[in-house]
C-alpha atoms as a PDB file:
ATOM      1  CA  UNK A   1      95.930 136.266 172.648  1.00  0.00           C
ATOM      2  CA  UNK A   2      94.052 133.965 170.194  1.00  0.00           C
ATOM      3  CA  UNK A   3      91.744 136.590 169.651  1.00  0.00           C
ATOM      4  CA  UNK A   4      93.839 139.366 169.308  1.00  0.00           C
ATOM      5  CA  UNK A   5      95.431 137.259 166.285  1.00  0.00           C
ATOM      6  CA  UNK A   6      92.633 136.105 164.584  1.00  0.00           C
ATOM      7  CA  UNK A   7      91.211 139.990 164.530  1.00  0.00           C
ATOM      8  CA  UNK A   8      94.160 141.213 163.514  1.00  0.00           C
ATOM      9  CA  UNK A   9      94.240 138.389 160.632  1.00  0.00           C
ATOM     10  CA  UNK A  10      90.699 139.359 160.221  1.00  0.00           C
ATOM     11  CA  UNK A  11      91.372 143.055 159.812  1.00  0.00           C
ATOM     12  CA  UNK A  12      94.508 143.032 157.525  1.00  0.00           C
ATOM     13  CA  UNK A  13      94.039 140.333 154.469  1.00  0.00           C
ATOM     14  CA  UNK A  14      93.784 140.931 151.542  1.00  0.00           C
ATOM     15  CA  UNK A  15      90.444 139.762 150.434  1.00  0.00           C
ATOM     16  CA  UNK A  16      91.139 136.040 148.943  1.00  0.00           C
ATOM     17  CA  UNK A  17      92.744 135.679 152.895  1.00  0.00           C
ATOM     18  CA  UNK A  18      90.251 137.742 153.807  1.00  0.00           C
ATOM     19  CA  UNK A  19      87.401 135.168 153.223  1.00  0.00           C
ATOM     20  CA  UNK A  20      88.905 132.419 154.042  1.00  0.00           C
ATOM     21  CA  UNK A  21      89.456 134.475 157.385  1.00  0.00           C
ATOM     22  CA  UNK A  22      85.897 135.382 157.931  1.00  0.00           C
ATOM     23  CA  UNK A  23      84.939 131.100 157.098  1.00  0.00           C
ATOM     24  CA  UNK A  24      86.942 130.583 160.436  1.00  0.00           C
ATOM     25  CA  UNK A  25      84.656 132.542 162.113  1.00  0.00           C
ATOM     26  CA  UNK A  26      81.083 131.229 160.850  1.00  0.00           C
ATOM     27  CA  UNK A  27      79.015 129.434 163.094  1.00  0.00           C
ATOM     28  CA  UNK A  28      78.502 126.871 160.104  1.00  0.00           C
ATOM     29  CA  UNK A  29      76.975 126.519 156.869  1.00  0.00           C
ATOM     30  CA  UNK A  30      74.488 128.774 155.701  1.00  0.00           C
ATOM     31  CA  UNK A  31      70.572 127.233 154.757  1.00  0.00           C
ATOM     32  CA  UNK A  32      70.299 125.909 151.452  1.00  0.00           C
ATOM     33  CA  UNK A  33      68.187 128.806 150.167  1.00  0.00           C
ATOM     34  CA  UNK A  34      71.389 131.253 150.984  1.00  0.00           C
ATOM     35  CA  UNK A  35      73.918 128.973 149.860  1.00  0.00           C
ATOM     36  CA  UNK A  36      74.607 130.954 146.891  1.00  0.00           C
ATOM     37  CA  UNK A  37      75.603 134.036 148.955  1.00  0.00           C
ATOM     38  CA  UNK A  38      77.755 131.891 151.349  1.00  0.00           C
ATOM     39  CA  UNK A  39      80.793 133.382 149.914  1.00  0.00           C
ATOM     40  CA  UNK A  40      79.723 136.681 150.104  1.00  0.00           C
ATOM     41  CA  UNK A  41      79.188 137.652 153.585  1.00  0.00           C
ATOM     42  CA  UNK A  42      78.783 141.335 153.343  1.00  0.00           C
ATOM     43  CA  UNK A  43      75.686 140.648 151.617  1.00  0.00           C
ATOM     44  CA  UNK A  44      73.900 139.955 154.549  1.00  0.00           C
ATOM     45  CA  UNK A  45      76.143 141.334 157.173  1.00  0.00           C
ATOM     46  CA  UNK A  46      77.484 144.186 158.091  1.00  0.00           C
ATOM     47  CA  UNK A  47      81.507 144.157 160.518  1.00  0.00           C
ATOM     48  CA  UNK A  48      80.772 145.572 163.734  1.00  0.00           C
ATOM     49  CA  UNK A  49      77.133 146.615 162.658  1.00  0.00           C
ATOM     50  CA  UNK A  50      74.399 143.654 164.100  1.00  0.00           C
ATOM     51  CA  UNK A  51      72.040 146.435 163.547  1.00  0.00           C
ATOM     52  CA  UNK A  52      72.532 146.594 159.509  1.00  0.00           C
ATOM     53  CA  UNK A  53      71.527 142.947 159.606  1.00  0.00           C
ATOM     54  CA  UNK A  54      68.005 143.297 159.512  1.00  0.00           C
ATOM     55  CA  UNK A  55      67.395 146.035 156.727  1.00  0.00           C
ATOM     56  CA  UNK A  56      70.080 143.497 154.365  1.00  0.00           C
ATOM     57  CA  UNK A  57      67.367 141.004 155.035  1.00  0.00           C
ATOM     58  CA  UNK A  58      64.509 143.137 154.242  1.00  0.00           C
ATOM     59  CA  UNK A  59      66.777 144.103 150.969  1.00  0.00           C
ATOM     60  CA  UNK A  60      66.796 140.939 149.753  1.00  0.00           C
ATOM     61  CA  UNK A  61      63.270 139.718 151.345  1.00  0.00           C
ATOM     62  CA  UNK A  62      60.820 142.438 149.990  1.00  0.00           C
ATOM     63  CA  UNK A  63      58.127 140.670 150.561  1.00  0.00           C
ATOM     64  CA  UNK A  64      58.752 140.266 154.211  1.00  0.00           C
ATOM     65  CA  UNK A  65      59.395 144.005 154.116  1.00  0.00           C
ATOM     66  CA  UNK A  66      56.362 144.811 151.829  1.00  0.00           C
ATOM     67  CA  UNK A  67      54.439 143.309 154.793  1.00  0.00           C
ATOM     68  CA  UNK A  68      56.031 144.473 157.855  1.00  0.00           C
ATOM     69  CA  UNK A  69      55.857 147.919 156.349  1.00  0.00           C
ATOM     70  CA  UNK A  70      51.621 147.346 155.453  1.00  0.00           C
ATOM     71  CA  UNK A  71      51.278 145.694 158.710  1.00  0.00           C
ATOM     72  CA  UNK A  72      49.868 142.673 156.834  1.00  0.00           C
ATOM     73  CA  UNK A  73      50.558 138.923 156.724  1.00  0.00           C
ATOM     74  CA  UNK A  74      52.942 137.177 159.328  1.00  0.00           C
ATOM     75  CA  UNK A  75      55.601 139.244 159.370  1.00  0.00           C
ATOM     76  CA  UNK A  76      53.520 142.304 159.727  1.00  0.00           C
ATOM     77  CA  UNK A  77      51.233 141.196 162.547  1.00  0.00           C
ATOM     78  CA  UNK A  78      54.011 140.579 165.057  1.00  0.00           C
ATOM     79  CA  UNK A  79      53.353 142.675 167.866  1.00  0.00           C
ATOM     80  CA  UNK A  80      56.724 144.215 167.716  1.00  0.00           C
ATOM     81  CA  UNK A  81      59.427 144.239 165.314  1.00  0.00           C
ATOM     82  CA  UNK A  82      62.013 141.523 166.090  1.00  0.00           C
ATOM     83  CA  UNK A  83      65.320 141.027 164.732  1.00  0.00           C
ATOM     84  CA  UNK A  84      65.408 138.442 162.081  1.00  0.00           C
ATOM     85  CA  UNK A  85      68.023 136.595 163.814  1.00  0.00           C
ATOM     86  CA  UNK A  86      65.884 135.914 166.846  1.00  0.00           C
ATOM     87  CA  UNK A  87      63.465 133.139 164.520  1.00  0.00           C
ATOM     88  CA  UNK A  88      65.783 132.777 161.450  1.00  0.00           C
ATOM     89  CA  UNK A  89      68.911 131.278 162.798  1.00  0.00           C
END
């Protein structure tokens, strides 16, 4: 029933209730190097879309992408393409 509420609440705010809706829901604080998008959530995620996540990172990381893409430095020497997630918690 919790749940159910806090979706709901989730779903219908405007968006000033809206965030402070969604900061129920975080794990925690962001890393420091983020903190400035801490507020702003749909920059780096995407409701009901884990899959988005990784292409918002690469948006904002183009050197990561720049290397995954060339298959060159760390990133792009992994033997398979991982979600970001899985090492950047």
């Amino acid at each position: 029933m919790i749940r159910f509420v806090l979706i709901t609440l989730f779903l219908t705010c405007s968006s000033g209730a809206h965030a402070a809706g969604e900061s129920l829901l975080m794990p925690g604080q962001v890393i420091s190097g983020h903190a400035k998008l801490e507020a702003k959530c749909d920059e780096c995620h995407v409701k009901f879309d884990k899959d988005a996540q990784n292409r918002l990172c690469k948006d904002c990381h183009k050197e990561v992408k720049a290397d995954v893409l060339e298959k060159k430095g760390f990133h792009g020497r992994l033997e398979s393409e991982k979600d970001c997630r899985e090492c950047h918690t």
